[in-house]
PDB file of N, CA and C in Angstrom:
ATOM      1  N   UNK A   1      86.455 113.378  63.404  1.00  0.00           N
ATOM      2  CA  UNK A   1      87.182 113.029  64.606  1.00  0.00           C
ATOM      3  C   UNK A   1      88.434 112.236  64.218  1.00  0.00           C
ATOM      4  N   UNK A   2      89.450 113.126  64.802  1.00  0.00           N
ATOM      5  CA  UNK A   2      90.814 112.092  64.374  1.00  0.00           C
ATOM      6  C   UNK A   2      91.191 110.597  65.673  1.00  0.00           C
ATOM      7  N   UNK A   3      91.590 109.979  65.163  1.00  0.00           N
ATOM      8  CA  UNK A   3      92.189 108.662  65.746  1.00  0.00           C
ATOM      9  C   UNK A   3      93.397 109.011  66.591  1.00  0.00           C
ATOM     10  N   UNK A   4      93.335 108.712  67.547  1.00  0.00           N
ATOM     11  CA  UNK A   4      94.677 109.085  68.427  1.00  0.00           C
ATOM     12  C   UNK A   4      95.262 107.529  68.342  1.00  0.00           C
ATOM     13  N   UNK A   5      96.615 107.879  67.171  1.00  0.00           N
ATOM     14  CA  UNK A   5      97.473 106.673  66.260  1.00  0.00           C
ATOM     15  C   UNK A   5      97.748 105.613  67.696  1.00  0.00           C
ATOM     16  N   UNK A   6      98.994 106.842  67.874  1.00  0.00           N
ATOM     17  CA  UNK A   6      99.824 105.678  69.499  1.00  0.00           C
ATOM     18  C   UNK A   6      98.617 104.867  70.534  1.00  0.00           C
ATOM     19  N   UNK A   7      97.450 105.506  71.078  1.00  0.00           N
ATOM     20  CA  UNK A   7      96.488 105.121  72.199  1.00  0.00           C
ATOM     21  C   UNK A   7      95.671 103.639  71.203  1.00  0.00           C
ATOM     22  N   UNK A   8      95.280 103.938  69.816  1.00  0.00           N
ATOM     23  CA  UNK A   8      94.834 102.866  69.107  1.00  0.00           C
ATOM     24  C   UNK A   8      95.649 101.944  68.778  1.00  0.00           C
ATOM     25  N   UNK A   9      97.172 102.182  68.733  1.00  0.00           N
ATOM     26  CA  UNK A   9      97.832 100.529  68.449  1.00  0.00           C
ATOM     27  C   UNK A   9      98.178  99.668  69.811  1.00  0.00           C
ATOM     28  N   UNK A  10      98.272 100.797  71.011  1.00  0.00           N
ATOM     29  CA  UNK A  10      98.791 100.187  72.275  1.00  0.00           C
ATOM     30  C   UNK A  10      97.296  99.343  72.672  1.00  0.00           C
ATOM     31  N   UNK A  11      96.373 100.030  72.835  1.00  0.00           N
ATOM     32  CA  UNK A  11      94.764  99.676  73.046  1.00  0.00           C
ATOM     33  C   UNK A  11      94.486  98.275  72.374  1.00  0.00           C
ATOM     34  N   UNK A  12      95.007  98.455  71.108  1.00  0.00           N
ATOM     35  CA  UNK A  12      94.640  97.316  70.365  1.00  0.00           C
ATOM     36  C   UNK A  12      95.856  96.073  70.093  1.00  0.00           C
ATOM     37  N   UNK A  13      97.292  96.210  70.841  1.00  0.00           N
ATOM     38  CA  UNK A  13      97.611  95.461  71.009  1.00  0.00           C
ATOM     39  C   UNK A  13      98.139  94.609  72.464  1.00  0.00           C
ATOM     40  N   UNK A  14      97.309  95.691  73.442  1.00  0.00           N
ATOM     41  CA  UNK A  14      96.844  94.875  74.508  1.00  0.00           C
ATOM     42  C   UNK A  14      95.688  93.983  74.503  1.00  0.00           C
ATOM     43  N   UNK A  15      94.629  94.143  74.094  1.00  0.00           N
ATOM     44  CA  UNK A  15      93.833  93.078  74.029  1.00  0.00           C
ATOM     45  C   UNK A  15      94.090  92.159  73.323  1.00  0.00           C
ATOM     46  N   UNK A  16      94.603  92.381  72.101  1.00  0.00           N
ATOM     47  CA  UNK A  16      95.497  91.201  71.289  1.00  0.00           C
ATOM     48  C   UNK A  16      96.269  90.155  72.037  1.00  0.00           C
ATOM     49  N   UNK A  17      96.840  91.039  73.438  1.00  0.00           N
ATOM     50  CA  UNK A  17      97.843  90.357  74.167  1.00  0.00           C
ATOM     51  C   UNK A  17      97.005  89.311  74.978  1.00  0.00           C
ATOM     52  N   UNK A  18      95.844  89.658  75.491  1.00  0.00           N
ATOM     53  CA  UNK A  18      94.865  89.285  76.335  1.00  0.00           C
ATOM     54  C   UNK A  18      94.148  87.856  75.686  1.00  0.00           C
ATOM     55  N   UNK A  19      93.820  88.184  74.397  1.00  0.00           N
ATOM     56  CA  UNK A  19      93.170  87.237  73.560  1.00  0.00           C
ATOM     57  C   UNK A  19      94.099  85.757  73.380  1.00  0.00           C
ATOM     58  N   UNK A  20      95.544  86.210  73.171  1.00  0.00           N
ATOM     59  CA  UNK A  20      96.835  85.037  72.942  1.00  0.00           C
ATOM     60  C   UNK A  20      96.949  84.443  74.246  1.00  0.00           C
ATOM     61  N   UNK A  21      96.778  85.393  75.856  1.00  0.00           N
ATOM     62  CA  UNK A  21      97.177  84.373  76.746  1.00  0.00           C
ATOM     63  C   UNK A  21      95.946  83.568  77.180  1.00  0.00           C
ATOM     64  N   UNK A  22      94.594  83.993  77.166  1.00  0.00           N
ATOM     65  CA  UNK A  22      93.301  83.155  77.340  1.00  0.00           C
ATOM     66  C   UNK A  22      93.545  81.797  76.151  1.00  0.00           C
ATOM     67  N   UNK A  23      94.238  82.212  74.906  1.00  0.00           N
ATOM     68  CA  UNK A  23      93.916  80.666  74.202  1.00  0.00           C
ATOM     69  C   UNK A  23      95.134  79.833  74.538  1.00  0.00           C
ATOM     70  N   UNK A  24      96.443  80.532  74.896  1.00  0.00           N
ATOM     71  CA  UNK A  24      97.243  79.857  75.362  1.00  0.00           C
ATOM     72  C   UNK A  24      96.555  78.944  76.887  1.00  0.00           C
ATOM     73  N   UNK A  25      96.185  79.578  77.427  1.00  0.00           N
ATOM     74  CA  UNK A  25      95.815  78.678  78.696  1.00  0.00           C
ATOM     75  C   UNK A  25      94.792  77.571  78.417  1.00  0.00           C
ATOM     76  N   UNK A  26      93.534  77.394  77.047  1.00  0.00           N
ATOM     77  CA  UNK A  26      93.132  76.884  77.202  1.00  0.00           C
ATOM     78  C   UNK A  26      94.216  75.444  76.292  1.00  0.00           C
ATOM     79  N   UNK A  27      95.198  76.282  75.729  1.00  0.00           N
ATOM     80  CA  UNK A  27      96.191  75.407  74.957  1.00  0.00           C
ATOM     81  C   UNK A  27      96.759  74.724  76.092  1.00  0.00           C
ATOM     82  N   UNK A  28      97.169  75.065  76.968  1.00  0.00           N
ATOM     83  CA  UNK A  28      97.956  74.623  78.270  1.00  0.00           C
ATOM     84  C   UNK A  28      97.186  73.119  79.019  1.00  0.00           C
ATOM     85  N   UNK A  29      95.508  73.304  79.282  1.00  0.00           N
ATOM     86  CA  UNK A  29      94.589  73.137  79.923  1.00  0.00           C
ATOM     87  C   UNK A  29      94.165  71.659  79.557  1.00  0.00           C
ATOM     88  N   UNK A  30      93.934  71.804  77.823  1.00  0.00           N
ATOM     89  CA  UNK A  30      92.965  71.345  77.068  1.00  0.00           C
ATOM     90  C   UNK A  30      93.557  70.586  75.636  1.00  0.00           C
ATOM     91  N   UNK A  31      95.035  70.887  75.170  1.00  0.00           N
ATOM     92  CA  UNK A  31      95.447  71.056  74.130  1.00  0.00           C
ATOM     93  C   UNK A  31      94.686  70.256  72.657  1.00  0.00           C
ATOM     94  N   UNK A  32      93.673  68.900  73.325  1.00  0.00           N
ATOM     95  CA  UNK A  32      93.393  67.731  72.503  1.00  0.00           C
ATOM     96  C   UNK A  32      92.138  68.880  71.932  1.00  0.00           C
ATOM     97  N   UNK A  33      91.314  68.820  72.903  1.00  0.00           N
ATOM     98  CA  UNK A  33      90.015  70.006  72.879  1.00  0.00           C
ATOM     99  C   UNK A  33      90.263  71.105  72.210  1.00  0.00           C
ATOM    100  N   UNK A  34      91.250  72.118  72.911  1.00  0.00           N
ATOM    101  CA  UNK A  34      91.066  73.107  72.251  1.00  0.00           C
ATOM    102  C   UNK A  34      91.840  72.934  70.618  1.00  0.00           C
ATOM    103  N   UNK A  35      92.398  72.093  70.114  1.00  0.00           N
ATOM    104  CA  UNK A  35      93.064  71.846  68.650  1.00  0.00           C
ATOM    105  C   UNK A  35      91.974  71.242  67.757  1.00  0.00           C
ATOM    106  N   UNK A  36      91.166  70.510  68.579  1.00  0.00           N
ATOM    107  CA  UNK A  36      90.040  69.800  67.842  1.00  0.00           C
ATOM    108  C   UNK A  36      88.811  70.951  67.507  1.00  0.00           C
ATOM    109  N   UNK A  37      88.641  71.900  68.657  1.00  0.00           N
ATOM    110  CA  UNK A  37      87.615  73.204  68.700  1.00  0.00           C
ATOM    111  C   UNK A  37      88.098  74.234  67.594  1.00  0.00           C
ATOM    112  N   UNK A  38      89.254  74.277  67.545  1.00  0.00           N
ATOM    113  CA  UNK A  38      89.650  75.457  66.574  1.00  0.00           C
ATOM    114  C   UNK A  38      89.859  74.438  64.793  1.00  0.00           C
ATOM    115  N   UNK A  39      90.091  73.355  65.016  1.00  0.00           N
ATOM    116  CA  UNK A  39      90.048  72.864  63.811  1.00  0.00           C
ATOM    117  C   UNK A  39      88.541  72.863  62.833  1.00  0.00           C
ATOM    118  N   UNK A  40      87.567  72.516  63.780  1.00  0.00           N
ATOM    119  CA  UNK A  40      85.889  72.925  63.610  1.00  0.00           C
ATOM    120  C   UNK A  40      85.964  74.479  62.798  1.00  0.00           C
ATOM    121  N   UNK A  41      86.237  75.177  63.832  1.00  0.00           N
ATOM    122  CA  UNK A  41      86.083  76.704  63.533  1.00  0.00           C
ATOM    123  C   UNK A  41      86.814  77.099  62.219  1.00  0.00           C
ATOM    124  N   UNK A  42      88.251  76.873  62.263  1.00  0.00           N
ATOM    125  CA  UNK A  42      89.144  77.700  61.045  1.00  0.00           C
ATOM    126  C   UNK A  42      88.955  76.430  60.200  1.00  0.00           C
ATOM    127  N   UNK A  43      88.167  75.067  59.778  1.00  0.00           N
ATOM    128  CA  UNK A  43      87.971  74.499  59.000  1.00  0.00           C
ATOM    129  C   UNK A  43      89.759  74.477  58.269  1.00  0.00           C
ATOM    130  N   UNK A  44      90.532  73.993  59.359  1.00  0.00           N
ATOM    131  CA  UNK A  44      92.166  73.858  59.203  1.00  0.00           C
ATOM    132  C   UNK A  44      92.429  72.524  60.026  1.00  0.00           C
ATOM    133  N   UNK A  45      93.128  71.485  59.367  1.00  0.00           N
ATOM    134  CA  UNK A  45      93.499  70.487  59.976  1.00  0.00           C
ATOM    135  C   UNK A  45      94.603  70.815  61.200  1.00  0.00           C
ATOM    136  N   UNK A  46      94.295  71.029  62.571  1.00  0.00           N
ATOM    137  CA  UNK A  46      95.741  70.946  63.674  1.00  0.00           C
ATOM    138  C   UNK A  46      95.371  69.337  64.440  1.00  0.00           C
ATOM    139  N   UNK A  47      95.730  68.758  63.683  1.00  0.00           N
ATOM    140  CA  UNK A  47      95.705  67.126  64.370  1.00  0.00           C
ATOM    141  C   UNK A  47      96.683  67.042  65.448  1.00  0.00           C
ATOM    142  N   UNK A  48      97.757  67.509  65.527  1.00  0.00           N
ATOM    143  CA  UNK A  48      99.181  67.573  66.109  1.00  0.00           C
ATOM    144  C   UNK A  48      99.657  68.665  66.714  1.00  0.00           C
ATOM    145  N   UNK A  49      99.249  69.313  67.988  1.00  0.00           N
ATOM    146  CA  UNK A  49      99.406  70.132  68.653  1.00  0.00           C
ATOM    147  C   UNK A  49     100.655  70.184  69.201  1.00  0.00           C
ATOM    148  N   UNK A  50     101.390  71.274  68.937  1.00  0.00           N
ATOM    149  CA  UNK A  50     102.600  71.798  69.474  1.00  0.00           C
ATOM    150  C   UNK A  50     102.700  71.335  70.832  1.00  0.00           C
ATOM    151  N   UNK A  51     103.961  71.421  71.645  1.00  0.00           N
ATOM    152  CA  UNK A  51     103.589  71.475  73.190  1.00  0.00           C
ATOM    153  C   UNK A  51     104.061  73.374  73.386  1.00  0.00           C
ATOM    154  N   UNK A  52     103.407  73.704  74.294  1.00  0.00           N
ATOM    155  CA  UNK A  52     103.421  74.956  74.582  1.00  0.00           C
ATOM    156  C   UNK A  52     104.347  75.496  75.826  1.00  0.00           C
ATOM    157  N   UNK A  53     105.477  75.762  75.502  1.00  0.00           N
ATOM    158  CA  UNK A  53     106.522  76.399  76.416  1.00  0.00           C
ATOM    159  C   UNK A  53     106.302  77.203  77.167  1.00  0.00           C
ATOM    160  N   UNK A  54     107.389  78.005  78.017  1.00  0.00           N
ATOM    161  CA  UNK A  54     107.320  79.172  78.225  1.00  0.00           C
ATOM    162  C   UNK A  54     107.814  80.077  77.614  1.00  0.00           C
ATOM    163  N   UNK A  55     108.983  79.903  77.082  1.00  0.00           N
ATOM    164  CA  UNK A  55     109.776  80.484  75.925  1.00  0.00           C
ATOM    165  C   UNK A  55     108.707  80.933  74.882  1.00  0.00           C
ATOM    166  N   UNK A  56     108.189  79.640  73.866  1.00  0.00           N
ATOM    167  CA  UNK A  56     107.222  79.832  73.142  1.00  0.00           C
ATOM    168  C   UNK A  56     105.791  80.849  73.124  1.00  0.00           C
ATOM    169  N   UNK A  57     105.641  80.596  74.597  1.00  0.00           N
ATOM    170  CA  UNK A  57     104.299  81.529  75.224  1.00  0.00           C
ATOM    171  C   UNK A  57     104.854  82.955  75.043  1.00  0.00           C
ATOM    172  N   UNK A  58     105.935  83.609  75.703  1.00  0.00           N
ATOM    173  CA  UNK A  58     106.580  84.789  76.197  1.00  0.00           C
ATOM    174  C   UNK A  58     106.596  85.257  74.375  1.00  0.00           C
ATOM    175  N   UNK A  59     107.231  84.367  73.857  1.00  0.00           N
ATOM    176  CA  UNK A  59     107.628  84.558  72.299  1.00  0.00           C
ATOM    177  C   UNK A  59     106.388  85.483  71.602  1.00  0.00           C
ATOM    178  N   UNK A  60     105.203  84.406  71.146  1.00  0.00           N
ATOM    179  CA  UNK A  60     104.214  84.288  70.597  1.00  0.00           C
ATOM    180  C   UNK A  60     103.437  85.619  71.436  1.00  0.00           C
ATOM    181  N   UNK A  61     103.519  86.309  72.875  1.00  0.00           N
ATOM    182  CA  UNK A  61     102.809  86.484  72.985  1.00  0.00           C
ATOM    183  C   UNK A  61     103.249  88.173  72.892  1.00  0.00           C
ATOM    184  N   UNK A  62     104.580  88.119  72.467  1.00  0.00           N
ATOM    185  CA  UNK A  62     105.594  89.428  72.235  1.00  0.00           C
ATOM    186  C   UNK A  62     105.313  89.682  70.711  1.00  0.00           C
ATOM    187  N   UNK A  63     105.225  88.840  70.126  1.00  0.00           N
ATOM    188  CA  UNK A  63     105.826  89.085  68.323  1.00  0.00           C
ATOM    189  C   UNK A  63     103.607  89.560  67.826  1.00  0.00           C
ATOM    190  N   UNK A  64     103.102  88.799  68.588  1.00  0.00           N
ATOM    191  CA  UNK A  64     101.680  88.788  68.108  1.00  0.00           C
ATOM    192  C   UNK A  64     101.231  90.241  68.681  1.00  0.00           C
ATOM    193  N   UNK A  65     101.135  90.803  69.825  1.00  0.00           N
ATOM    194  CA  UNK A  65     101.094  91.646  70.361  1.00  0.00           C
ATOM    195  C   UNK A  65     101.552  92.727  69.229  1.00  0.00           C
ATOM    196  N   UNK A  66     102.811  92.869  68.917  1.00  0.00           N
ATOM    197  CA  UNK A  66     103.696  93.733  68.275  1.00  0.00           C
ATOM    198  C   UNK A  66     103.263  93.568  66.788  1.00  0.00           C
ATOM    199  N   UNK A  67     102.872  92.835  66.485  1.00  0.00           N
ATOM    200  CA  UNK A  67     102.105  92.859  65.018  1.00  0.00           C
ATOM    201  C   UNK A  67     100.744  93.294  64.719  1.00  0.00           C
ATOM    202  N   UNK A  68     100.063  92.926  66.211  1.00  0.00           N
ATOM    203  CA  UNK A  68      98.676  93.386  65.863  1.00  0.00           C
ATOM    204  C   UNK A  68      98.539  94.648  65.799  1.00  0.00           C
ATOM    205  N   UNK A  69      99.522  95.389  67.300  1.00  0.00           N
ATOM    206  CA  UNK A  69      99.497  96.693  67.421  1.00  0.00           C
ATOM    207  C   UNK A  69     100.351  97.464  66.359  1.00  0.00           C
ATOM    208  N   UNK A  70     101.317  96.919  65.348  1.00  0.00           N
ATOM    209  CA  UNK A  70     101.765  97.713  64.102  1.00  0.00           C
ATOM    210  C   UNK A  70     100.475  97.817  63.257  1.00  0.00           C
ATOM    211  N   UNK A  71      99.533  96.820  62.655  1.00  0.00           N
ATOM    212  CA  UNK A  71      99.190  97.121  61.846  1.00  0.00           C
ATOM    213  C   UNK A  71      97.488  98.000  62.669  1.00  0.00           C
ATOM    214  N   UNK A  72      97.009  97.589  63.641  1.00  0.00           N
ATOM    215  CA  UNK A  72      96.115  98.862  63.972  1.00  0.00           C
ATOM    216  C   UNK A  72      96.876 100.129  64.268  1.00  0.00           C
ATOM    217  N   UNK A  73      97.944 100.606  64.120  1.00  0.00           N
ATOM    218  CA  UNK A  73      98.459 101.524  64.232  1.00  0.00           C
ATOM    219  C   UNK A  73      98.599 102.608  62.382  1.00  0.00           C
ATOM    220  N   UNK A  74      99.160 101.311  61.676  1.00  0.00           N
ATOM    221  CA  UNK A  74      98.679 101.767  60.085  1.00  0.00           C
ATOM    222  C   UNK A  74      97.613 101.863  60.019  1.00  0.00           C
ATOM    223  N   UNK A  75      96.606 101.553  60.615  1.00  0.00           N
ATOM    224  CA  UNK A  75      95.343 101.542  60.162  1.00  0.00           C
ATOM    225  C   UNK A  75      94.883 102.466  60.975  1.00  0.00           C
ATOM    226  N   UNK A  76      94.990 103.484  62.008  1.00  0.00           N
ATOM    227  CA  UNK A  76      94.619 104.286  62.176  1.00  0.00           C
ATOM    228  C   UNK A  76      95.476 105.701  61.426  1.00  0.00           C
ATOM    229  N   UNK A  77      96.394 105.367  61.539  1.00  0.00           N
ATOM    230  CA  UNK A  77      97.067 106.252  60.378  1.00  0.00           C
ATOM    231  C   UNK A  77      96.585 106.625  59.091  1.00  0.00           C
ATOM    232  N   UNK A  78      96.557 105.625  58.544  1.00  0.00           N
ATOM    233  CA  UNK A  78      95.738 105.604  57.568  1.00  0.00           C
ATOM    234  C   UNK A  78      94.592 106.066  57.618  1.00  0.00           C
ATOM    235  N   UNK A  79      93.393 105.859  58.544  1.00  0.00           N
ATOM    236  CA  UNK A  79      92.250 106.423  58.759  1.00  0.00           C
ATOM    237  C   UNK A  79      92.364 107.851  58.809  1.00  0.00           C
ATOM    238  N   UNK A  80      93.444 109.006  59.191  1.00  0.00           N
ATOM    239  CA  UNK A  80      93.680 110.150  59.862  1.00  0.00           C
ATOM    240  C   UNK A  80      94.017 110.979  58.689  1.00  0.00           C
ATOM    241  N   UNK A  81      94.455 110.411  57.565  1.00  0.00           N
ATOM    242  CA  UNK A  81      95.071 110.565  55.910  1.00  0.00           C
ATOM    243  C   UNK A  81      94.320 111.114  55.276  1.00  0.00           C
ATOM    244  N   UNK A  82      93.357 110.239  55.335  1.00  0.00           N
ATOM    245  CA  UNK A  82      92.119 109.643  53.915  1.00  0.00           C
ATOM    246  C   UNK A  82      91.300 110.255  54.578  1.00  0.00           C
ATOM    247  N   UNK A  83      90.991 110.338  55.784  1.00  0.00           N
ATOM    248  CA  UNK A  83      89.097 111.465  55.828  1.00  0.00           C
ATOM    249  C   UNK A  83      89.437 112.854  55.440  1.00  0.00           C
ATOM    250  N   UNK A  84      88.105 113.739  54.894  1.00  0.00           N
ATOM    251  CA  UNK A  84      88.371 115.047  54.694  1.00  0.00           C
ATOM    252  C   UNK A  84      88.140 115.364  55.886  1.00  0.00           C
ATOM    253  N   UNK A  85      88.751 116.902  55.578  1.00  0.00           N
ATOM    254  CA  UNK A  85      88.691 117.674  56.868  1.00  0.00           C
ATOM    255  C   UNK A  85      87.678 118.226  57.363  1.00  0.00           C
ATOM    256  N   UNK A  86      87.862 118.516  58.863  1.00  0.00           N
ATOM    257  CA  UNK A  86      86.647 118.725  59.023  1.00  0.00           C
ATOM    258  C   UNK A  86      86.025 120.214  58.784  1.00  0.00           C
ATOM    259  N   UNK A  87      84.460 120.335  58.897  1.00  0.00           N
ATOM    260  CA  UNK A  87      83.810 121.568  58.814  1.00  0.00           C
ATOM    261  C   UNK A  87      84.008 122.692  60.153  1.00  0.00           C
ATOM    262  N   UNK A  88      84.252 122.179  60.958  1.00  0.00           N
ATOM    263  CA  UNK A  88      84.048 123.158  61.963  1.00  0.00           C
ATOM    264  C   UNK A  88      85.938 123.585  62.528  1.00  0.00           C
ATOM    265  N   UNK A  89      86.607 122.876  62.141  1.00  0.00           N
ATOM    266  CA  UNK A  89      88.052 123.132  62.186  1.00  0.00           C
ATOM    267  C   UNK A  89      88.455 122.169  63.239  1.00  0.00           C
ATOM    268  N   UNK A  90      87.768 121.430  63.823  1.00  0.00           N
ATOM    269  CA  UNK A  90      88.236 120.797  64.879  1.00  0.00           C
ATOM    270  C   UNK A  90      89.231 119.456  64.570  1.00  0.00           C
TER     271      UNK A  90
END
């Protein structure tokens, strides 16, 4: 079964998009919490939380989007390359 390239990078960089504005809001919400919660998790010091714009938001949530969906897009590409073909011709 081939990967339909374009539907897998858009697919996958909408939820990407989805994922950046849920942590942005809890960034918005929470910033002490949620910097202290993700410092736990990625075992990464963020003592000093940015303040979160709109500029910044719109930014971050354009360039992340557009990166996630380039590289699941190589990566379904890639997937479509590298399998053999199939037996039945489909």
């Amino acid at each position: 079964m081939r990967l339909d390239t374009r539907a897998f990078a858009l697919a996958s960089a909408g939820i990407a998009g989805l994922w950046f504005t849920v942590c942005a809001f809890f960034v918005a919400i929470a910033p002490e919490a949620t910097s202290a919660l993700l410092s736990f998790v990625f075992h990464y010091n963020l003592e000093a939380p940015r303040p979160l714009t709109l500029g910044g938001f719109v930014g971050g949530l354009l360039l992340f989007s557009l990166w996630v969906g380039t590289f699941a897009g190589m990566i379904a590409w890639s997937y479509n390359r590298l399998r053999p073909p199939s037996a039945g011709g489909v």
